[in-house]
N, C-alpha and C. Protein backbone atom coordinates (compact mmCIF):
# COMPACT_ATOMS: atom_id res chain seq x y z
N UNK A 1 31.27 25.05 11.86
CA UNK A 1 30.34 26.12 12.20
C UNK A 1 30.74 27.37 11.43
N UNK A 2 29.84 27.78 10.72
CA UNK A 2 30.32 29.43 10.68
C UNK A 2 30.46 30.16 10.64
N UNK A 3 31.25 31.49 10.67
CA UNK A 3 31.37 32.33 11.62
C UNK A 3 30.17 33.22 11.94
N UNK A 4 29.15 32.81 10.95
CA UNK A 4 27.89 34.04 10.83
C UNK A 4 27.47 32.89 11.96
N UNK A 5 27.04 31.83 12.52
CA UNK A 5 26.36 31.41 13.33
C UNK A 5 27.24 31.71 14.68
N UNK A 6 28.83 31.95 14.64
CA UNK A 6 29.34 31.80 15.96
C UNK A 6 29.40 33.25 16.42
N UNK A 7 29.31 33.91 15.47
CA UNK A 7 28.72 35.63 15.78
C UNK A 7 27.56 36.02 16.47
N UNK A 8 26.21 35.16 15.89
CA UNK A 8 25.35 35.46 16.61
C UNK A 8 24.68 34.49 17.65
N UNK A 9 25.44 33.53 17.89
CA UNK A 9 25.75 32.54 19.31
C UNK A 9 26.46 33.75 20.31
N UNK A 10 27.18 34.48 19.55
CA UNK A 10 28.25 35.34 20.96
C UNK A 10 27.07 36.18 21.08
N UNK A 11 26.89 37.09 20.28
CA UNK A 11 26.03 38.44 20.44
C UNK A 11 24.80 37.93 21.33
N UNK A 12 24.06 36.73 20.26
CA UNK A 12 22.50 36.49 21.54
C UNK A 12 22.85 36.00 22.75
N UNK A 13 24.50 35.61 23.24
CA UNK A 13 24.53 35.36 24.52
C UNK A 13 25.01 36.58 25.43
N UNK A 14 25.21 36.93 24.62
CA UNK A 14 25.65 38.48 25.25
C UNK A 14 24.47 39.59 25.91
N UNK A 15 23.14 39.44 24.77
CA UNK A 15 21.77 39.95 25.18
C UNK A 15 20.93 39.28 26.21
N UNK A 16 21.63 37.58 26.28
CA UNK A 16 20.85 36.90 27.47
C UNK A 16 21.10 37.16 28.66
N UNK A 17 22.28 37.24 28.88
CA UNK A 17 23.09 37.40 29.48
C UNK A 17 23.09 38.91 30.66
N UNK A 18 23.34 39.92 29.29
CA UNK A 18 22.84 41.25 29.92
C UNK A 18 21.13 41.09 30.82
N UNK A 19 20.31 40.61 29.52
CA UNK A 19 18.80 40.63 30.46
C UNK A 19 18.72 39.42 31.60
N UNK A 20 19.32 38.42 31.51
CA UNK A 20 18.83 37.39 32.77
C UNK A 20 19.44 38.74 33.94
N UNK A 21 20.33 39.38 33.74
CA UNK A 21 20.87 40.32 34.89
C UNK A 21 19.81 40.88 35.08
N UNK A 22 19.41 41.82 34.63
CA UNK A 22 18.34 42.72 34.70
C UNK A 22 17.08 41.88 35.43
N UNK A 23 16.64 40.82 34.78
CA UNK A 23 15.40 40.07 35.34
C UNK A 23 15.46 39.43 36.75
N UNK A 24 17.00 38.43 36.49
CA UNK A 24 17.04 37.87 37.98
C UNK A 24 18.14 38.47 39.37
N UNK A 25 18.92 40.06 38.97
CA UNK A 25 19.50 40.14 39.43
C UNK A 25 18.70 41.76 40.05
N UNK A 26 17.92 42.18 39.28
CA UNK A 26 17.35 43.75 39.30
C UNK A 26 15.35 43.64 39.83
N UNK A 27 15.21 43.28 39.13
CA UNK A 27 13.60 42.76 38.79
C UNK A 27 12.89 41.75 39.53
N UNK A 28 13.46 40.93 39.53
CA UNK A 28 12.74 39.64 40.40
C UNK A 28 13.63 38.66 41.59
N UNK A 29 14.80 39.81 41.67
CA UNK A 29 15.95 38.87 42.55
C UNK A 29 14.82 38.75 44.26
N UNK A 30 14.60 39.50 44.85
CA UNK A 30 13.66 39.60 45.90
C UNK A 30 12.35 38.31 45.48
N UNK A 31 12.11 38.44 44.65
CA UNK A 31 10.71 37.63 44.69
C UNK A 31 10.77 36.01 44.43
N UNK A 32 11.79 35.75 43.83
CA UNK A 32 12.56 34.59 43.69
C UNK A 32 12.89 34.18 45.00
N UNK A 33 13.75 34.72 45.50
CA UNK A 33 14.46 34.87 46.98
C UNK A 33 13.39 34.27 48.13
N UNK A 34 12.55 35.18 48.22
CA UNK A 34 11.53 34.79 48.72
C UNK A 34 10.17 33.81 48.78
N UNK A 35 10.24 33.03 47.76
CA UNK A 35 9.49 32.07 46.54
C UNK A 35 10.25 30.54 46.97
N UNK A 36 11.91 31.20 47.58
CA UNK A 36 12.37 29.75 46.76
C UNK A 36 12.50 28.99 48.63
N UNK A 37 11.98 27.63 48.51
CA UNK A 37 12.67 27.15 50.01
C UNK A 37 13.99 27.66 50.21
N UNK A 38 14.97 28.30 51.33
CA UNK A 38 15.69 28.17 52.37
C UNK A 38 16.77 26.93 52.47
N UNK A 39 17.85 26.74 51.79
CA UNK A 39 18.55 25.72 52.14
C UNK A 39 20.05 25.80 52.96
N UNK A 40 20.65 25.84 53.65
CA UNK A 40 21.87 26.45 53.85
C UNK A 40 22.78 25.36 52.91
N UNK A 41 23.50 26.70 52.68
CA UNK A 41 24.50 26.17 51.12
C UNK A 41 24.21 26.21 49.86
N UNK A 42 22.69 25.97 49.74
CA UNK A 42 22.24 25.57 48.54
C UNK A 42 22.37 27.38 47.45
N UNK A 43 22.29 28.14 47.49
CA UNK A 43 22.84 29.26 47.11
C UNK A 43 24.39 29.97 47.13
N UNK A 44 25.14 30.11 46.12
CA UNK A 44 26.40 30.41 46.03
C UNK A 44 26.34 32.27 46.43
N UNK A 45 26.96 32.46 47.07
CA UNK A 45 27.28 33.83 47.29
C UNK A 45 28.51 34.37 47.21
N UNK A 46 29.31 34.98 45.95
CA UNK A 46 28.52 34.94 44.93
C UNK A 46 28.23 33.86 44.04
N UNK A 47 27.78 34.27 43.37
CA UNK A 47 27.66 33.16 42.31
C UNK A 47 28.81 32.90 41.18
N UNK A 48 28.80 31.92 40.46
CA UNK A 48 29.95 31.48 39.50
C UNK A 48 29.89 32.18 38.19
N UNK A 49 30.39 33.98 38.28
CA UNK A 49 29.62 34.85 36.93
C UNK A 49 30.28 33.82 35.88
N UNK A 50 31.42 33.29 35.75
CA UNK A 50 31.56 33.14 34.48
C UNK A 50 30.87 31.96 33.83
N UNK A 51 30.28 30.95 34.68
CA UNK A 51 29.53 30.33 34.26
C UNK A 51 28.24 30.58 34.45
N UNK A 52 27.71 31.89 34.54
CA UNK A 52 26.60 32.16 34.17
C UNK A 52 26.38 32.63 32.58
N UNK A 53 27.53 33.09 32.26
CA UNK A 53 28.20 33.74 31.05
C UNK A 53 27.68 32.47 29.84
N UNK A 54 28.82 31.72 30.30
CA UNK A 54 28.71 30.48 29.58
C UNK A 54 27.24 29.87 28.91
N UNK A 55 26.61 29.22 30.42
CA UNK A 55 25.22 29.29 30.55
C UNK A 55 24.55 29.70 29.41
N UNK A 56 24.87 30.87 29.35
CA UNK A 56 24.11 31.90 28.41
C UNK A 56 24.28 31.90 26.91
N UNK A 57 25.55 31.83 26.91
CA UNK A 57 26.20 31.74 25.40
C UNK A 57 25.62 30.15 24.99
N UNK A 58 26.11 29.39 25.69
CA UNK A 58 25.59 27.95 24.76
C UNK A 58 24.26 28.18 24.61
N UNK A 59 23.19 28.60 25.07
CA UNK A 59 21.57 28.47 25.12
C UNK A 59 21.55 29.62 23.81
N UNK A 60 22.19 30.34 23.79
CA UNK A 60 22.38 31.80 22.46
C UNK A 60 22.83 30.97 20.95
N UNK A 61 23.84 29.53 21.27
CA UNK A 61 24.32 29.28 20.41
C UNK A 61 23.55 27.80 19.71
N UNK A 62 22.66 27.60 20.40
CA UNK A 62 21.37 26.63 19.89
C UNK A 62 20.70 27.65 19.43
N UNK A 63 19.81 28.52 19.49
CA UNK A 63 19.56 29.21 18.80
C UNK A 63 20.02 29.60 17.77
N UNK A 64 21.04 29.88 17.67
CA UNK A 64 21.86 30.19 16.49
C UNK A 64 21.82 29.37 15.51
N UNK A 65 22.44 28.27 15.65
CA UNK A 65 22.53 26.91 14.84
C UNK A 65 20.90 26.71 14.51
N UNK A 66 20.01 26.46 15.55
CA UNK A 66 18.96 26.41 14.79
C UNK A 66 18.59 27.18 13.55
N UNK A 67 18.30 28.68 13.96
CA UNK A 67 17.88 29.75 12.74
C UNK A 67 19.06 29.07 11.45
N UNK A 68 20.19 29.00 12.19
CA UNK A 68 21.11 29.32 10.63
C UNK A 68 21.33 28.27 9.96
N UNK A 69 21.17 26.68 10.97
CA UNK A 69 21.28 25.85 10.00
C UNK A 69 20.41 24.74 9.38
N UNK A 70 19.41 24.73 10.81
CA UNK A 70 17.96 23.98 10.39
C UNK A 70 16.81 24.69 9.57
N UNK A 71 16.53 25.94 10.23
CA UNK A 71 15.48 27.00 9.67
C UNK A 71 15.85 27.38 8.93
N UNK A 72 17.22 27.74 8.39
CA UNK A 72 17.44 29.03 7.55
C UNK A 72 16.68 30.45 7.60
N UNK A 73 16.36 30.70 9.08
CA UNK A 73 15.86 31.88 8.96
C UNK A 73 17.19 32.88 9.43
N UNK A 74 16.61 34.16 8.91
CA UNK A 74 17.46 35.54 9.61
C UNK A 74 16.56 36.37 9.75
N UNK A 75 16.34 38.11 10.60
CA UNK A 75 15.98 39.14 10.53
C UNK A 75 15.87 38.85 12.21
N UNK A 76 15.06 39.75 13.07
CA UNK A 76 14.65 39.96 13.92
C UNK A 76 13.64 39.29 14.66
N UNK A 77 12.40 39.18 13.82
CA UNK A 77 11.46 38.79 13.87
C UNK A 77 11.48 36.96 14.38
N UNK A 78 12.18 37.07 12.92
CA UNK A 78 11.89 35.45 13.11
C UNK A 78 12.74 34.69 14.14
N UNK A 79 14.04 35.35 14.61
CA UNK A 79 14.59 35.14 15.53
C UNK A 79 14.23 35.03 16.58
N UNK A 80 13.25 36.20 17.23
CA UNK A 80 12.76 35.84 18.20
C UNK A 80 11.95 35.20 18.82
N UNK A 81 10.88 34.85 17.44
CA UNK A 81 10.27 33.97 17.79
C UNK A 81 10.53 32.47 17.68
N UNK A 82 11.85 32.25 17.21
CA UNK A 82 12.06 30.61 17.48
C UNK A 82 13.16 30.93 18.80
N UNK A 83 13.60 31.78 19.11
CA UNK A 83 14.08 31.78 20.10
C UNK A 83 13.63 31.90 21.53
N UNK A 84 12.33 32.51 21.29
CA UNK A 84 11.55 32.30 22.29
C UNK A 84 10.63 30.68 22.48
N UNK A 85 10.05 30.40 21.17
CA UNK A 85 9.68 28.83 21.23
C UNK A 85 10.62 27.62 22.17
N UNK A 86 12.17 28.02 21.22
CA UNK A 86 12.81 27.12 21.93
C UNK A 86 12.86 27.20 23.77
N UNK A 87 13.54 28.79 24.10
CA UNK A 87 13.28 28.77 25.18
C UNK A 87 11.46 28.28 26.14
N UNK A 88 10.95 28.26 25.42
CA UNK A 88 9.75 27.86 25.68
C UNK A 88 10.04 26.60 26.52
N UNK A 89 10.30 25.84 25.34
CA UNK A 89 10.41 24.24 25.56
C UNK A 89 10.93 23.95 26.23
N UNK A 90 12.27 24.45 26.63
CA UNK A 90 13.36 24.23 27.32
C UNK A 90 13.05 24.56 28.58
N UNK A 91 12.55 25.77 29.23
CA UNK A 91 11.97 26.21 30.37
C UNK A 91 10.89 25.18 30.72
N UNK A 92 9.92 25.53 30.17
CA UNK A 92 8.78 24.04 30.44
C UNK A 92 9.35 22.91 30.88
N UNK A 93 9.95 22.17 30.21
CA UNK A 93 10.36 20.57 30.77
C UNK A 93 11.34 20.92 31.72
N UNK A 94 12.24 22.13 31.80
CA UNK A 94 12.89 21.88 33.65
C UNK A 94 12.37 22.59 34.35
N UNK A 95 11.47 22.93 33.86
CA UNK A 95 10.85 23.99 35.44
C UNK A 95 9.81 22.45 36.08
N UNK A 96 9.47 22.11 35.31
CA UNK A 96 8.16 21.06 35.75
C UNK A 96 9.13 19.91 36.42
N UNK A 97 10.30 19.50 35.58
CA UNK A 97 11.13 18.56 36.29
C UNK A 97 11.93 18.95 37.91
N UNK A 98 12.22 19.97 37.62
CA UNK A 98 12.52 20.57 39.33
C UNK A 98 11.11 20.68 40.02
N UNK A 99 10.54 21.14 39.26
CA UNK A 99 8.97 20.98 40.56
C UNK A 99 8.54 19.93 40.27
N UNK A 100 8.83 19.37 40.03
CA UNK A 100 8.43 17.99 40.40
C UNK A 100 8.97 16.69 41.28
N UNK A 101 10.14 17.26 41.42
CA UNK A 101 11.19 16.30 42.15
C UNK A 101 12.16 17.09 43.71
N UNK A 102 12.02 18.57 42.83
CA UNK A 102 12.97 19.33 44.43
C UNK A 102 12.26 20.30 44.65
N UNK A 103 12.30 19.86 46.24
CA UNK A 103 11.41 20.56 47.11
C UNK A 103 12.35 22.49 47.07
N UNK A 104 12.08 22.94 45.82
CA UNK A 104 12.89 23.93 45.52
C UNK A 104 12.13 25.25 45.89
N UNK A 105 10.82 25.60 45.55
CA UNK A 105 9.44 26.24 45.16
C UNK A 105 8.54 26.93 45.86
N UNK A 106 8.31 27.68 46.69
CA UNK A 106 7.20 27.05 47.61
C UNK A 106 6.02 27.09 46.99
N UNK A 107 5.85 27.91 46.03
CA UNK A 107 4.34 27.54 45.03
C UNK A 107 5.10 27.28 43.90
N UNK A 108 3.80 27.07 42.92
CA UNK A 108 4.17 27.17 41.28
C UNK A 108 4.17 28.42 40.62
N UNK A 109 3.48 29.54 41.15
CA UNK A 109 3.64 30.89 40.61
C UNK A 109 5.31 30.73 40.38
N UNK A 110 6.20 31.38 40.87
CA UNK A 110 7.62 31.14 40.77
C UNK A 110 7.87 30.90 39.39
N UNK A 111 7.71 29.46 39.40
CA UNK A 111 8.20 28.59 38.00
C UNK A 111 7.32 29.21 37.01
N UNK A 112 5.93 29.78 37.06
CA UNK A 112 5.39 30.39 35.86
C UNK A 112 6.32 31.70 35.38
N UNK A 113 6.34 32.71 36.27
CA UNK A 113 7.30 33.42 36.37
C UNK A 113 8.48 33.36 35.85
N UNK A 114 9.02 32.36 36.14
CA UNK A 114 10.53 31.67 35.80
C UNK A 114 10.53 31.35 34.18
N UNK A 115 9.35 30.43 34.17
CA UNK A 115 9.17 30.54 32.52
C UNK A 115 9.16 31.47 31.61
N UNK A 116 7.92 32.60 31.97
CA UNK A 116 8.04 33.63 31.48
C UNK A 116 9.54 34.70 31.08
N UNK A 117 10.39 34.97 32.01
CA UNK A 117 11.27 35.33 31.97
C UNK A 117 12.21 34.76 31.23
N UNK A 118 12.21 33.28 30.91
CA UNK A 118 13.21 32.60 30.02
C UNK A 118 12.96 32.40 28.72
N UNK A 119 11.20 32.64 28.25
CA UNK A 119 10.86 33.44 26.93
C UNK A 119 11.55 34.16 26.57
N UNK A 120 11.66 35.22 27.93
CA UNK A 120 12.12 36.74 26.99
C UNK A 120 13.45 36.87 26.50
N UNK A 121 14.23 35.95 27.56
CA UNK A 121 15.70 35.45 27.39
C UNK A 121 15.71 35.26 26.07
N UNK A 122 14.59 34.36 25.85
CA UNK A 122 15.30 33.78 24.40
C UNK A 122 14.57 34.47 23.50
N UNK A 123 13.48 35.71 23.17
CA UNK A 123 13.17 36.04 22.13
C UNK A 123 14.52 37.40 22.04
N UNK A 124 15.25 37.48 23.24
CA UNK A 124 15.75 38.98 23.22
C UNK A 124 17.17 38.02 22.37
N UNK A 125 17.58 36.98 22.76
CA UNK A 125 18.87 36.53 22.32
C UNK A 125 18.59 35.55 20.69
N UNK A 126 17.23 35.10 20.73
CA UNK A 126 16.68 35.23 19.24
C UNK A 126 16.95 36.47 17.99
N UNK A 127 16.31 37.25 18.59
CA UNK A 127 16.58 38.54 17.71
C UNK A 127 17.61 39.01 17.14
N UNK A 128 18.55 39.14 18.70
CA UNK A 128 19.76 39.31 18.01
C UNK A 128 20.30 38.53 17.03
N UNK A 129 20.72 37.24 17.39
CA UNK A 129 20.92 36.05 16.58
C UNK A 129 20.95 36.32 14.90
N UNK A 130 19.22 36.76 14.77
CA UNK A 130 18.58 36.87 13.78
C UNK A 130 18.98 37.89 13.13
N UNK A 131 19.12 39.03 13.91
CA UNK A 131 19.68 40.08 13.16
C UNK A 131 21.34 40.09 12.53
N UNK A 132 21.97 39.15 13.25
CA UNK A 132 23.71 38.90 12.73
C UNK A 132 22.92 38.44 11.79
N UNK A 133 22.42 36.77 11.77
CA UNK A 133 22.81 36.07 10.62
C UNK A 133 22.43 36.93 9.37
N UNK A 134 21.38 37.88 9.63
CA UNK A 134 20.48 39.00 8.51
C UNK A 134 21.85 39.48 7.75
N UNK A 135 22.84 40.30 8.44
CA UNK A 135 23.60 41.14 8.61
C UNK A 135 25.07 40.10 7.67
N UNK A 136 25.23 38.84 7.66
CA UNK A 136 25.86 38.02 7.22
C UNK A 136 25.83 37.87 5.94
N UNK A 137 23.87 37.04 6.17
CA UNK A 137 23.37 36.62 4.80
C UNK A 137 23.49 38.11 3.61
N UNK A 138 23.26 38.95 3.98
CA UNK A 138 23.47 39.81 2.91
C UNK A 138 24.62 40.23 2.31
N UNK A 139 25.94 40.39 3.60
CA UNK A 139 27.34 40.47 3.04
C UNK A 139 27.09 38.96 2.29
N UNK A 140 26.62 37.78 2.42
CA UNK A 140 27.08 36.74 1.43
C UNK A 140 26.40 36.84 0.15
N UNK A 141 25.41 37.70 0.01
CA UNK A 141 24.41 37.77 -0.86
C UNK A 141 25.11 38.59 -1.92
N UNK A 142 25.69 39.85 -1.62
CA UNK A 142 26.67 40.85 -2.45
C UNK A 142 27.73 40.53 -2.81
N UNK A 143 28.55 39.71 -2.29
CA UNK A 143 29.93 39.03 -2.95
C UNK A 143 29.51 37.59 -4.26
């Protein structure tokens, strides 16, 4: 791997990371809360931050690898938008697979919601991404 992709694997997990806070900890922690069935246990209080961390960084670091080694893209732009695609995909098939199997939900609004928010995850940890490898490709471009 290197280091221009494991740079912006850290950094876009670092921006996911910061915003899933903001979204599911500031923004939509109440509406979630209230959305989701009631299980005793089934919620950690607190929760396991450092593997939310984690979480975050590996989903930052597919991204990464994608732009830098399948796409060859860099800048901002294009970052975010395969970073949002991917998160696309990725949200889609487990939001539908948990609603489809655990009685997790009490509607589907939620999971639209849920989707939405894991777009932004990934166009915000896209970008960044995009902007290291930018920031790379050009130191490699001048030497």
């Amino acid at each position: 791997m290197r280091l221009a992709t494991f740079a912006a694997g850290l950094a876009g997990g670092i921006v996911m990371f910061l915003l899933g806070f903001l979204f599911y900890a500031v923004l939509f922690a109440t509406y979630f809360q209230e959305n989701m069935v009631q299980y005793a246990g089934l919620m950690k209080d607190p929760p396991v931050f450092w593997a939310i961390f984690v979480f975050n960084i590996v989903w930052a670091f597919l991204i990464a690898f994608v732009l830098d080694h399948w796409a060859k893209l860099s800048g901002w732009a294009e970052g975010a938008k395969t970073g949002a695609i991917i998160m696309f995909l990725v949200g889609l098939a487990t939001n539908l697979d948990f609603y489809a199997f655990l009685n997790l939900h009490k509607a589907l609004a939620p999971v639209i919601v849920h989707l939405i928010v894991m777009i932004i995850l990934g166009a915000g940890a896209g970008a960044t991404a995009g902007v290291v490898l930018g920031f790379f490709n050009r130191r490699t471009a001048e030497d």
